[in-house]
PDB file of N, CA and C in Angstrom:
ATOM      1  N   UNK A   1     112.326 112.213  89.177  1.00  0.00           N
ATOM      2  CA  UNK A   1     111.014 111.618  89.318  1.00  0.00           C
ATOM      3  C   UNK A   1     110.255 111.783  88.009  1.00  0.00           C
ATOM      4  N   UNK A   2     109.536 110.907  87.280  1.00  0.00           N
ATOM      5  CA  UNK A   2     109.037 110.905  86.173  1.00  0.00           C
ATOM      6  C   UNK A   2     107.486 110.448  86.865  1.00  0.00           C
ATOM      7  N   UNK A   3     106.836 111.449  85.917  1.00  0.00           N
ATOM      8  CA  UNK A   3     105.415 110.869  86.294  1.00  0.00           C
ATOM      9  C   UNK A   3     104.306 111.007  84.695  1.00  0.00           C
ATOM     10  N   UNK A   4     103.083 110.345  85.195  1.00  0.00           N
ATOM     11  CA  UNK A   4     102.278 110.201  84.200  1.00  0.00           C
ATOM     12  C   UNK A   4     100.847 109.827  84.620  1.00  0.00           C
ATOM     13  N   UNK A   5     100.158 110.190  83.001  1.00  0.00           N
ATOM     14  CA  UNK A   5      98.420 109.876  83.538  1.00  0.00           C
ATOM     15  C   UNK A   5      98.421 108.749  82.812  1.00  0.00           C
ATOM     16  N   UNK A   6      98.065 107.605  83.495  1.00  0.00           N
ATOM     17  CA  UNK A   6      97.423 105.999  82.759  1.00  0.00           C
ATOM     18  C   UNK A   6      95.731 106.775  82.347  1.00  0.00           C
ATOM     19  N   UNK A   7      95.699 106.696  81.177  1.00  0.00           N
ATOM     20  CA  UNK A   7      94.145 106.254  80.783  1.00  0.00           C
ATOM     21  C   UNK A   7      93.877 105.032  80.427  1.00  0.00           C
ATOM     22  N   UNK A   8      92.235 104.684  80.817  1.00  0.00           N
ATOM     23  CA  UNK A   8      92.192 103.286  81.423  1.00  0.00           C
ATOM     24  C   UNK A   8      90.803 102.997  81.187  1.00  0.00           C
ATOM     25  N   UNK A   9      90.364 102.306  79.907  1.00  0.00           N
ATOM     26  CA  UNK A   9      89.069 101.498  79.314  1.00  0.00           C
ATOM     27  C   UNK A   9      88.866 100.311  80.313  1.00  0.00           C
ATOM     28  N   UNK A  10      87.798 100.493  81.080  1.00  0.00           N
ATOM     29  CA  UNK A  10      87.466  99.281  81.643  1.00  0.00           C
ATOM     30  C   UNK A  10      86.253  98.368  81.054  1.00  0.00           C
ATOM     31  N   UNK A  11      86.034  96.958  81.730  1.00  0.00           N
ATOM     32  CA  UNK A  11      84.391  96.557  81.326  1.00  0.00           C
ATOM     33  C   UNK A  11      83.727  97.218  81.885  1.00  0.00           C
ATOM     34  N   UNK A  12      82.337  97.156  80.906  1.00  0.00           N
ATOM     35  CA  UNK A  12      81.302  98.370  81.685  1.00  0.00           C
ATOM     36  C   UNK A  12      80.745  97.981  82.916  1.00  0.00           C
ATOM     37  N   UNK A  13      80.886  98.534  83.573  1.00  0.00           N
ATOM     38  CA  UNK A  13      80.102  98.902  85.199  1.00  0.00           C
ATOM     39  C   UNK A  13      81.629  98.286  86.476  1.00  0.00           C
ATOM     40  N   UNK A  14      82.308  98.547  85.660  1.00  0.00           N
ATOM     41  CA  UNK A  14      83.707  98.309  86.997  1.00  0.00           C
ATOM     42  C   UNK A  14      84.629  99.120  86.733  1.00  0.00           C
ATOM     43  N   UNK A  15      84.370 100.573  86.488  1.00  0.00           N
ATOM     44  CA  UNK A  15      84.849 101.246  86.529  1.00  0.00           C
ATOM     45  C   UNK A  15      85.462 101.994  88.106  1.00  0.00           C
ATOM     46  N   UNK A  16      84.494 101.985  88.936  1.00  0.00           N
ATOM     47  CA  UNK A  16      84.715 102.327  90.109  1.00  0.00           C
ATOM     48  C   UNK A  16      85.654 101.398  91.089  1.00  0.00           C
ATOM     49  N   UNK A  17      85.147  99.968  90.899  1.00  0.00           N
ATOM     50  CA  UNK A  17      85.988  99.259  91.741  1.00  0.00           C
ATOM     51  C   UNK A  17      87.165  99.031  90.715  1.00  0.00           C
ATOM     52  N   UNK A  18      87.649  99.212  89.670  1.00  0.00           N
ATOM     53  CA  UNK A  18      89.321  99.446  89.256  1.00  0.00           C
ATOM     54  C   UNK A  18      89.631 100.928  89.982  1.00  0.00           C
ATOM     55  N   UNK A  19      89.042 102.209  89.361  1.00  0.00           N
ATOM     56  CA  UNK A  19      89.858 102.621  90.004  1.00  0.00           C
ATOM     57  C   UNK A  19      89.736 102.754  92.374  1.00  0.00           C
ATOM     58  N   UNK A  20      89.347 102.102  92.659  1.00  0.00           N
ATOM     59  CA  UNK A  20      89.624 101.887  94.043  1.00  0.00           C
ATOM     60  C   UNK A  20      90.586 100.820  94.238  1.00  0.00           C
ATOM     61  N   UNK A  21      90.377  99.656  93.077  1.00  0.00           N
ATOM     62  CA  UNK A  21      92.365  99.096  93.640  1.00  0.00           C
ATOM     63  C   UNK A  21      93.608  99.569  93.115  1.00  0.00           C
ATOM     64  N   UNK A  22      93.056 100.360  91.993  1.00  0.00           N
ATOM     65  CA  UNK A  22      94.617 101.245  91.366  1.00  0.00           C
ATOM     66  C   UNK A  22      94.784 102.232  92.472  1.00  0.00           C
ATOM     67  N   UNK A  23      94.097 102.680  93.033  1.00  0.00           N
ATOM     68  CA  UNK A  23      94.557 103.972  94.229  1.00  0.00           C
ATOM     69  C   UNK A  23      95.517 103.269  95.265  1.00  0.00           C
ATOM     70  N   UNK A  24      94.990 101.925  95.391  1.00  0.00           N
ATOM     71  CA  UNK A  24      95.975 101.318  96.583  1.00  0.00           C
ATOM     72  C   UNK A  24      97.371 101.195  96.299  1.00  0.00           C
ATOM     73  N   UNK A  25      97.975 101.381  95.123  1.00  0.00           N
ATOM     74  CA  UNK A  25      98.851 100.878  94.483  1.00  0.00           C
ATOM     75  C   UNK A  25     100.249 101.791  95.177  1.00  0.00           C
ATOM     76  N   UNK A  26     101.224 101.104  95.011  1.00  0.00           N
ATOM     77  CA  UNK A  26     102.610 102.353  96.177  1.00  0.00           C
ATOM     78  C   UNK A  26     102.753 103.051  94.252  1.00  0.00           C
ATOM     79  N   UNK A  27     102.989 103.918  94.016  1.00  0.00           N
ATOM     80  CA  UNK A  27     103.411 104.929  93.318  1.00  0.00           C
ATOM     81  C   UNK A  27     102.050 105.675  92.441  1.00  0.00           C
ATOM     82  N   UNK A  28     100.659 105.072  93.101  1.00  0.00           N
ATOM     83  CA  UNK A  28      99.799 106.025  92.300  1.00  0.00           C
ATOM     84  C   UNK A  28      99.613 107.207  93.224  1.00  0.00           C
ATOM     85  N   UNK A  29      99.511 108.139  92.497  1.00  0.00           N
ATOM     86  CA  UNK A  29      99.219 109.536  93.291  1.00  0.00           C
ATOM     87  C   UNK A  29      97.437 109.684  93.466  1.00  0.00           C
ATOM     88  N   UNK A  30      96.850 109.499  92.451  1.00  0.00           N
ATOM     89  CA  UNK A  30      95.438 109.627  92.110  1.00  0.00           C
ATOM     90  C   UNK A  30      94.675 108.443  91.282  1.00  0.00           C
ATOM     91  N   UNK A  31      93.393 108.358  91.227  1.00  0.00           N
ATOM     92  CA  UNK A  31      92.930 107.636  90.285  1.00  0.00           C
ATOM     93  C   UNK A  31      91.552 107.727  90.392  1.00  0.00           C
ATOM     94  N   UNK A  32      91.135 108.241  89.616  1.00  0.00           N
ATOM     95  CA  UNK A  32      89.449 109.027  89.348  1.00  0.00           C
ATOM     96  C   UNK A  32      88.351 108.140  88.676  1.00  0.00           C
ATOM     97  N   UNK A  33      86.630 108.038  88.596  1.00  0.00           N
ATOM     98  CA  UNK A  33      86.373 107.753  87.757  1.00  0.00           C
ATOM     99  C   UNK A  33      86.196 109.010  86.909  1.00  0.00           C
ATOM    100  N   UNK A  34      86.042 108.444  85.478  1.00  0.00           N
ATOM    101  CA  UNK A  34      85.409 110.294  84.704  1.00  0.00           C
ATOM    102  C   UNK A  34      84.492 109.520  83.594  1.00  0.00           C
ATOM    103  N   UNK A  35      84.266 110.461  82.796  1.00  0.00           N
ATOM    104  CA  UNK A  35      83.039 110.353  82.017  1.00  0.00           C
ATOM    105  C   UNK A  35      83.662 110.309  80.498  1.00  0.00           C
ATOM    106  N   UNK A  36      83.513 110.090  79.078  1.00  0.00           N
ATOM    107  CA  UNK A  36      83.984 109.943  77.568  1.00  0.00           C
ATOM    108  C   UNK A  36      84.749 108.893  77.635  1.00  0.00           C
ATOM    109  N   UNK A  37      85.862 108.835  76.441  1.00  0.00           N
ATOM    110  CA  UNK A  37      86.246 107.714  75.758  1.00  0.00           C
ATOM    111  C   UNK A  37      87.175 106.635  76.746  1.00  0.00           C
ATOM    112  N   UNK A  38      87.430 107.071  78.485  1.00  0.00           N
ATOM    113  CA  UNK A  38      87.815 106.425  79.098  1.00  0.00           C
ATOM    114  C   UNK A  38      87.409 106.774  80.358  1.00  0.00           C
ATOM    115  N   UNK A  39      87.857 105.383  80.962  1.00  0.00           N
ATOM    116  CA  UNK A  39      86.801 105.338  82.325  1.00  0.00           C
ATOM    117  C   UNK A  39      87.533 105.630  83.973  1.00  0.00           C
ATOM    118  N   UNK A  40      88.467 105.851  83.263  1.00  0.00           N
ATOM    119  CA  UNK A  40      89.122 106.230  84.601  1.00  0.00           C
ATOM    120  C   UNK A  40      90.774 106.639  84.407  1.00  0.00           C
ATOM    121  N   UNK A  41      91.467 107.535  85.130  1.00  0.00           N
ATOM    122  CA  UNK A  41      92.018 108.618  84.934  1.00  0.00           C
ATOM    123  C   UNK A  41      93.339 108.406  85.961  1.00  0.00           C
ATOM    124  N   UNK A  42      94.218 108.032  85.925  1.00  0.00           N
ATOM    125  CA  UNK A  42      95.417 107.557  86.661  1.00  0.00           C
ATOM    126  C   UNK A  42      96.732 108.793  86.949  1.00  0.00           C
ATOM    127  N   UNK A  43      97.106 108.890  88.295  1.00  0.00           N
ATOM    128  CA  UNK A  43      98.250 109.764  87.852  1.00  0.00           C
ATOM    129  C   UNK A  43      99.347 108.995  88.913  1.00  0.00           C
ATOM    130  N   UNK A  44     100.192 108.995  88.207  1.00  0.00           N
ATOM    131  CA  UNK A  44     101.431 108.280  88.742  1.00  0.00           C
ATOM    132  C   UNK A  44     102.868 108.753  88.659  1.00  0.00           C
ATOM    133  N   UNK A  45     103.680 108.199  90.036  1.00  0.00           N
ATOM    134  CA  UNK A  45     104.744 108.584  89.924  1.00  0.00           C
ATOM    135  C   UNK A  45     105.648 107.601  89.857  1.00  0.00           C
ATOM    136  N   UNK A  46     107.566 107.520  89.589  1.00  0.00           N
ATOM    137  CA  UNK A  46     108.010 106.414  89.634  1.00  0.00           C
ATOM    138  C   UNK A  46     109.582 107.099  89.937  1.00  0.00           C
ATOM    139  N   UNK A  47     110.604 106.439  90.051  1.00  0.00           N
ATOM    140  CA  UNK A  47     111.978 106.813  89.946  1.00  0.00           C
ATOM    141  C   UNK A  47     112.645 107.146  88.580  1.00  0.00           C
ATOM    142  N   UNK A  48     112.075 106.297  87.498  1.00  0.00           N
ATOM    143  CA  UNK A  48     112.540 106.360  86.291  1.00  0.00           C
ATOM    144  C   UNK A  48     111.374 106.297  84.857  1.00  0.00           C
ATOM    145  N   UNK A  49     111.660 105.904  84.063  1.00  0.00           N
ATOM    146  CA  UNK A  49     110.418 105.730  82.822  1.00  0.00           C
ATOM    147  C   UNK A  49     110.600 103.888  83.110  1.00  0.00           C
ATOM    148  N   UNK A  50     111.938 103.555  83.183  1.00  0.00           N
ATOM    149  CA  UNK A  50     111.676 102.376  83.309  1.00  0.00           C
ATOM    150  C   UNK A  50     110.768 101.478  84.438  1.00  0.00           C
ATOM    151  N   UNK A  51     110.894 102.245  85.780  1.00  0.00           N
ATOM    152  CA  UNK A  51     109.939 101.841  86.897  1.00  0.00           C
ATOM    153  C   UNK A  51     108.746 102.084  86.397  1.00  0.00           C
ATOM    154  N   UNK A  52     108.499 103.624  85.539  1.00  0.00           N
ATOM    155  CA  UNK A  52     106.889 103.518  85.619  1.00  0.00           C
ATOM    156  C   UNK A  52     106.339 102.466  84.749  1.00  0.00           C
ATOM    157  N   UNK A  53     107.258 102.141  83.795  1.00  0.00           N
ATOM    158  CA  UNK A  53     107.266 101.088  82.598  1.00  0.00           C
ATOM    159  C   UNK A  53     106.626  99.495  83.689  1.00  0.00           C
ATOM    160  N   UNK A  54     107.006  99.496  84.409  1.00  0.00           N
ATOM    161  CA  UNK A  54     107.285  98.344  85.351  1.00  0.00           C
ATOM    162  C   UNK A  54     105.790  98.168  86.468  1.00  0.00           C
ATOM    163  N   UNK A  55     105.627  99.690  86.372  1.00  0.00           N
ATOM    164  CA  UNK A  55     104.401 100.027  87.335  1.00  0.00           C
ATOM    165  C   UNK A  55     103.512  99.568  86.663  1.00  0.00           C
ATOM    166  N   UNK A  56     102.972  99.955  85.649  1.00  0.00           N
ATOM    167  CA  UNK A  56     101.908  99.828  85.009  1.00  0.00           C
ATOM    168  C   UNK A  56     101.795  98.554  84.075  1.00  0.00           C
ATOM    169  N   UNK A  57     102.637  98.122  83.797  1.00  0.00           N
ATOM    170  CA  UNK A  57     102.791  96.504  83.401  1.00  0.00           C
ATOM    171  C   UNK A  57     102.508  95.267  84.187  1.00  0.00           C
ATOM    172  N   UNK A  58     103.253  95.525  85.702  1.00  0.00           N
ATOM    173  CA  UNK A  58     103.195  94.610  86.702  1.00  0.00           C
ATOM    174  C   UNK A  58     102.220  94.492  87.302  1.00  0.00           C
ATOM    175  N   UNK A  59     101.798  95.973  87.706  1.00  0.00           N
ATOM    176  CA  UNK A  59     100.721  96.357  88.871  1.00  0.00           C
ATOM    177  C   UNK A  59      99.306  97.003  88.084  1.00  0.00           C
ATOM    178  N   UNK A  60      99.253  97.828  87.191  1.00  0.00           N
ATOM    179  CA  UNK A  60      98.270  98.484  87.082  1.00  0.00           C
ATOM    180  C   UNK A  60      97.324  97.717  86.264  1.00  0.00           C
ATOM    181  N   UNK A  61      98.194  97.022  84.844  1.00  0.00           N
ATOM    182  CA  UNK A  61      97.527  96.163  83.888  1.00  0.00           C
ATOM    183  C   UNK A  61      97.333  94.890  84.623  1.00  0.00           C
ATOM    184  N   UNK A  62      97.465  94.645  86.005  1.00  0.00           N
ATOM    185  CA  UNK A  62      96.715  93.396  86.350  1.00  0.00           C
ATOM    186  C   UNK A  62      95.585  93.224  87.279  1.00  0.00           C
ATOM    187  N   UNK A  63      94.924  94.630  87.191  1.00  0.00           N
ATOM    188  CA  UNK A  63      93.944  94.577  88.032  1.00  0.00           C
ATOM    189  C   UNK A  63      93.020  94.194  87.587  1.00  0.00           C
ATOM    190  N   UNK A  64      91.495  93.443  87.584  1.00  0.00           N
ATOM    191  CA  UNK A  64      90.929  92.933  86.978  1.00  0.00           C
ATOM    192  C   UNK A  64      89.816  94.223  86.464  1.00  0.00           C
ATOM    193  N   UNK A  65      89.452  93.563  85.122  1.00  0.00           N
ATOM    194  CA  UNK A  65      88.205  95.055  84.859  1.00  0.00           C
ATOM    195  C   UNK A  65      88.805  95.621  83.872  1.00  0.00           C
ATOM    196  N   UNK A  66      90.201  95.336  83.573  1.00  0.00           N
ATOM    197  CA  UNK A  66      90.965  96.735  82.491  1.00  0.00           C
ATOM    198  C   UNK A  66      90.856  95.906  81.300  1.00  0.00           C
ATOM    199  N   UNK A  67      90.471  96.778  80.555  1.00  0.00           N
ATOM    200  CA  UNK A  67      90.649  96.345  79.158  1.00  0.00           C
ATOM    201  C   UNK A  67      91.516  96.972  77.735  1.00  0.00           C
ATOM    202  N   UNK A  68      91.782  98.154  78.639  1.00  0.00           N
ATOM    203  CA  UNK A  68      93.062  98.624  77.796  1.00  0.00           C
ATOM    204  C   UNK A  68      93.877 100.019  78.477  1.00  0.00           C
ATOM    205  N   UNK A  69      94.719 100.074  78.131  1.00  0.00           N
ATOM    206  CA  UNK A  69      95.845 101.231  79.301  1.00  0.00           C
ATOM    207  C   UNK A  69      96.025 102.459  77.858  1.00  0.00           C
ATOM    208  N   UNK A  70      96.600 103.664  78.590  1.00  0.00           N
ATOM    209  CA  UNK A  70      96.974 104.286  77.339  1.00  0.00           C
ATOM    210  C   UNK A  70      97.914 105.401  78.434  1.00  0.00           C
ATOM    211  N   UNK A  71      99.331 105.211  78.449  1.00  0.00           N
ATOM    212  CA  UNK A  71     100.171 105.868  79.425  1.00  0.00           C
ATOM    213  C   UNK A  71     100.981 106.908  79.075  1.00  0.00           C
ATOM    214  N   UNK A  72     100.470 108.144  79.605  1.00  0.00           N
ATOM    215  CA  UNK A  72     100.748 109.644  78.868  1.00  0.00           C
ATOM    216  C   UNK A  72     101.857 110.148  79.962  1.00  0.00           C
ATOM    217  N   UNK A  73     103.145 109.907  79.892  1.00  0.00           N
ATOM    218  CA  UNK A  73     104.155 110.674  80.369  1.00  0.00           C
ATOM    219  C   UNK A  73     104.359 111.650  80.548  1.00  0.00           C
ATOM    220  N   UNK A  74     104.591 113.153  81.828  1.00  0.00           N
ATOM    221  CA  UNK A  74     104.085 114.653  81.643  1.00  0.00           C
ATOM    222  C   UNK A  74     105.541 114.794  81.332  1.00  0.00           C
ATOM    223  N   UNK A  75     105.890 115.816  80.386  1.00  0.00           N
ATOM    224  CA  UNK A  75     106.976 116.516  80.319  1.00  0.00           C
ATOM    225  C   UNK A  75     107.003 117.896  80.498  1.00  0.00           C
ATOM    226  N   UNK A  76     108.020 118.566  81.032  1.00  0.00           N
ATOM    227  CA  UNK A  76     108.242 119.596  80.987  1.00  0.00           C
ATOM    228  C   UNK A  76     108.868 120.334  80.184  1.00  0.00           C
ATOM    229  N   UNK A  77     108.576 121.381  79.007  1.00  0.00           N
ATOM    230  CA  UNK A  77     108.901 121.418  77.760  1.00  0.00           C
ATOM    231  C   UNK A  77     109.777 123.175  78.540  1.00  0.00           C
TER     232      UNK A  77
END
């Protein structure tokens, strides 16, 4: 299982309703608003890097409101 945090620049004042349709999504675990250089806070899971690759391309970058993704993979070192 590979997982990761999407950070996620939205237009201003739809921050809340992105992240309430990214939560609906089948492999998000979480999705917050927060406060600084991004507006909302994603954590996700997938089968592979390539699914999450797939997640967030297909599903996450097409929700309306996003204006830019930034997808931080957790590793275990």
């Amino acid at each position: 299982m590979v997982q990761a945090y999407i950070l996620i620049q939205t237009e201003v004042g739809k921050a809340t309703a992105v992240a309430e349709s990214i939560a609906k999504i089948p492999g998000v675990l979480t999705a917050e608003d927060v406060t600084g250089p991004y507006d909302v806070i994603v954590r996700a899971e997938a089968e592979s890097i390539d699914e999450l690759g797939r997640l967030v391309v297909a599903k996450v970058q097409q929700v309306e409101g996003i204006t830019r993704t930034l997808t931080c993979p957790v590793v275990r070192l």
